[in-house]
C-alpha atoms as a PDB file:
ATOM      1  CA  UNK A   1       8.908   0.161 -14.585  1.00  0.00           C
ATOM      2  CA  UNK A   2       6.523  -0.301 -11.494  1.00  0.00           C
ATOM      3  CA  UNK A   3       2.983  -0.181 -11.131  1.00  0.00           C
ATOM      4  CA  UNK A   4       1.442   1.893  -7.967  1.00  0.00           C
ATOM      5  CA  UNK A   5      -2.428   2.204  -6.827  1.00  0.00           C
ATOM      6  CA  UNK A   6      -4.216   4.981  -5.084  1.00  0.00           C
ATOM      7  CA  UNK A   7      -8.098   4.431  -3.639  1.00  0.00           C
ATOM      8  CA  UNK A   8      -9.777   8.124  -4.507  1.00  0.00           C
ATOM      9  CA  UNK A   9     -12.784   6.284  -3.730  1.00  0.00           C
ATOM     10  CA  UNK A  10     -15.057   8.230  -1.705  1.00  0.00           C
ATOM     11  CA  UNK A  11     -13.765  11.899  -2.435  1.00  0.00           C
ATOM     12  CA  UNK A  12     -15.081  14.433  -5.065  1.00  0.00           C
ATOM     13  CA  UNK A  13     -13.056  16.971  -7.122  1.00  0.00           C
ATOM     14  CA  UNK A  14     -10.834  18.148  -6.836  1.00  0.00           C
ATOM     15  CA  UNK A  15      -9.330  16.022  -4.144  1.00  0.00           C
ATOM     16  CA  UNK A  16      -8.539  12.685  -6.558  1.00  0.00           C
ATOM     17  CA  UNK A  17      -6.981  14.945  -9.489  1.00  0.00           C
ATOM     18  CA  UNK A  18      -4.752  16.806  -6.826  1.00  0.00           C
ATOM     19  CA  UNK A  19      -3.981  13.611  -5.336  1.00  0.00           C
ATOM     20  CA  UNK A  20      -3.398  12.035  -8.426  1.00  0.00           C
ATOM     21  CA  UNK A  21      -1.196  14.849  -9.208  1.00  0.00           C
ATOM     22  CA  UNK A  22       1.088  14.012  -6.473  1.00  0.00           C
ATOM     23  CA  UNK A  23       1.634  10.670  -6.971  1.00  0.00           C
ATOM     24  CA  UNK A  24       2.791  10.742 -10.824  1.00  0.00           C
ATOM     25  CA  UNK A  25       5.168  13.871  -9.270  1.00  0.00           C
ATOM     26  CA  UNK A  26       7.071  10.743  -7.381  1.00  0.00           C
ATOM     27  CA  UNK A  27       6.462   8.535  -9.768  1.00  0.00           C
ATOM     28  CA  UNK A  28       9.716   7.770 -12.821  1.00  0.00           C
ATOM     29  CA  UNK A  29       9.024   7.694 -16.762  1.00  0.00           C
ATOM     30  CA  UNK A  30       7.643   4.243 -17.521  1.00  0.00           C
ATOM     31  CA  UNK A  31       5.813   4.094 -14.355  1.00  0.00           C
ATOM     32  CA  UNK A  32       1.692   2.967 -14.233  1.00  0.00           C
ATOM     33  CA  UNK A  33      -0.661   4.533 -11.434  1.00  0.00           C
ATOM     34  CA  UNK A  34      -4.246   2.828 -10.995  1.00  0.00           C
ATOM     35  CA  UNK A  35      -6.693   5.334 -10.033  1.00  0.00           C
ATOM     36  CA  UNK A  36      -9.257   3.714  -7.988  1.00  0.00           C
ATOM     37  CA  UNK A  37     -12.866   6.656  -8.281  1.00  0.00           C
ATOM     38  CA  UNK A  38     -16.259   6.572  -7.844  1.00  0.00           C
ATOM     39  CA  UNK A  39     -16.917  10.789  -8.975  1.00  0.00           C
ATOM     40  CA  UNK A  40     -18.148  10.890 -12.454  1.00  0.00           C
ATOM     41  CA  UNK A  41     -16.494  14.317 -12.515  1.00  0.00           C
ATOM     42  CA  UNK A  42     -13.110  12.817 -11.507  1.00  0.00           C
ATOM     43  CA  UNK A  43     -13.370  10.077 -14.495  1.00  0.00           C
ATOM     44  CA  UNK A  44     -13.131  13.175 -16.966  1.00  0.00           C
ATOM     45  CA  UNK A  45     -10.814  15.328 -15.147  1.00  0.00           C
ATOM     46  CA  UNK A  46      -7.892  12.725 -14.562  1.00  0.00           C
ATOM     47  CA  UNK A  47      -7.982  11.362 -17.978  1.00  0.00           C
ATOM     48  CA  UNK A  48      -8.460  14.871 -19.153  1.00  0.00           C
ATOM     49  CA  UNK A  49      -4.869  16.099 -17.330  1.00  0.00           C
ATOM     50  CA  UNK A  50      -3.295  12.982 -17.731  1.00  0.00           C
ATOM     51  CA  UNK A  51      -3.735  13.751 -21.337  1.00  0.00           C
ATOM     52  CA  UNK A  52      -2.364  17.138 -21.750  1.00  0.00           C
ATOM     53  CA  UNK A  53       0.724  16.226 -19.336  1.00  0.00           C
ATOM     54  CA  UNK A  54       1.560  13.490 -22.412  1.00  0.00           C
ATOM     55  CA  UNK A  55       0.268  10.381 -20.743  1.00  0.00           C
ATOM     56  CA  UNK A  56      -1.213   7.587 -21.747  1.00  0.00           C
ATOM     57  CA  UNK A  57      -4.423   7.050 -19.820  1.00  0.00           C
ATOM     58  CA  UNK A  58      -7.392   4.490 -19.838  1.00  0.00           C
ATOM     59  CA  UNK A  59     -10.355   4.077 -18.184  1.00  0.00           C
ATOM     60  CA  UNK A  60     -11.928   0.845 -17.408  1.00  0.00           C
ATOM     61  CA  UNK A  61     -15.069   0.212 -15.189  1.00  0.00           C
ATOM     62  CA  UNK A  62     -14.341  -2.370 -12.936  1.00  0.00           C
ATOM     63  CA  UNK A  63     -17.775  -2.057 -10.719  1.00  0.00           C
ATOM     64  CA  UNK A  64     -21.079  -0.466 -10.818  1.00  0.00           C
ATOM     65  CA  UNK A  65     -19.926   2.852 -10.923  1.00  0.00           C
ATOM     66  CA  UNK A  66     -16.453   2.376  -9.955  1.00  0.00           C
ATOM     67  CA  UNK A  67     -13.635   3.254 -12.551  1.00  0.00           C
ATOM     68  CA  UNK A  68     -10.129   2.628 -12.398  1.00  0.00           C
ATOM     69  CA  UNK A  69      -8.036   5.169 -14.765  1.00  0.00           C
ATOM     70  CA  UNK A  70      -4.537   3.452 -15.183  1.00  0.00           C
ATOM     71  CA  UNK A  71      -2.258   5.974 -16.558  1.00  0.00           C
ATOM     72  CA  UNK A  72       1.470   5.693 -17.808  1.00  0.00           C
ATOM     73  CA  UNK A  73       3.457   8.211 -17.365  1.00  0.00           C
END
């Protein structure tokens, strides 16, 4: 099991769900991918997807209005 990272900050939906998307395409069973956002509307569309694609997601603020959703596929 490995842990990966991808900096969405910056970009507005849909661009960090698509993007996010990708990533867990490459990524094996097991696997953890940090979502690094700063678009309110991407902290409820990741978790959201994550969620109906049978992941286990959580979102933690790590800065004033910075979020990191870590998600396990």
């Amino acid at each position: 099991m490995a842990e990966y990272s991808i900096d969405c900050k910056g970009e507005a939906c849909p661009v960090p769900l698509l993007n996010t998307e990708r990533k867990l395409d490459e990524l094996d069973k097991g696997d953890t991918l940090i979502v690094t956002v700063d678009h309110t509307c991407a902290i409820k569309n990741i978790p959201e997807w994550s969620r109906l694609h049978g992941h286990n997601v959580e979102t933690i603020e790590i800065g004033t209005g910075v979020w990191a959703i870590v998600i396990v596929k």
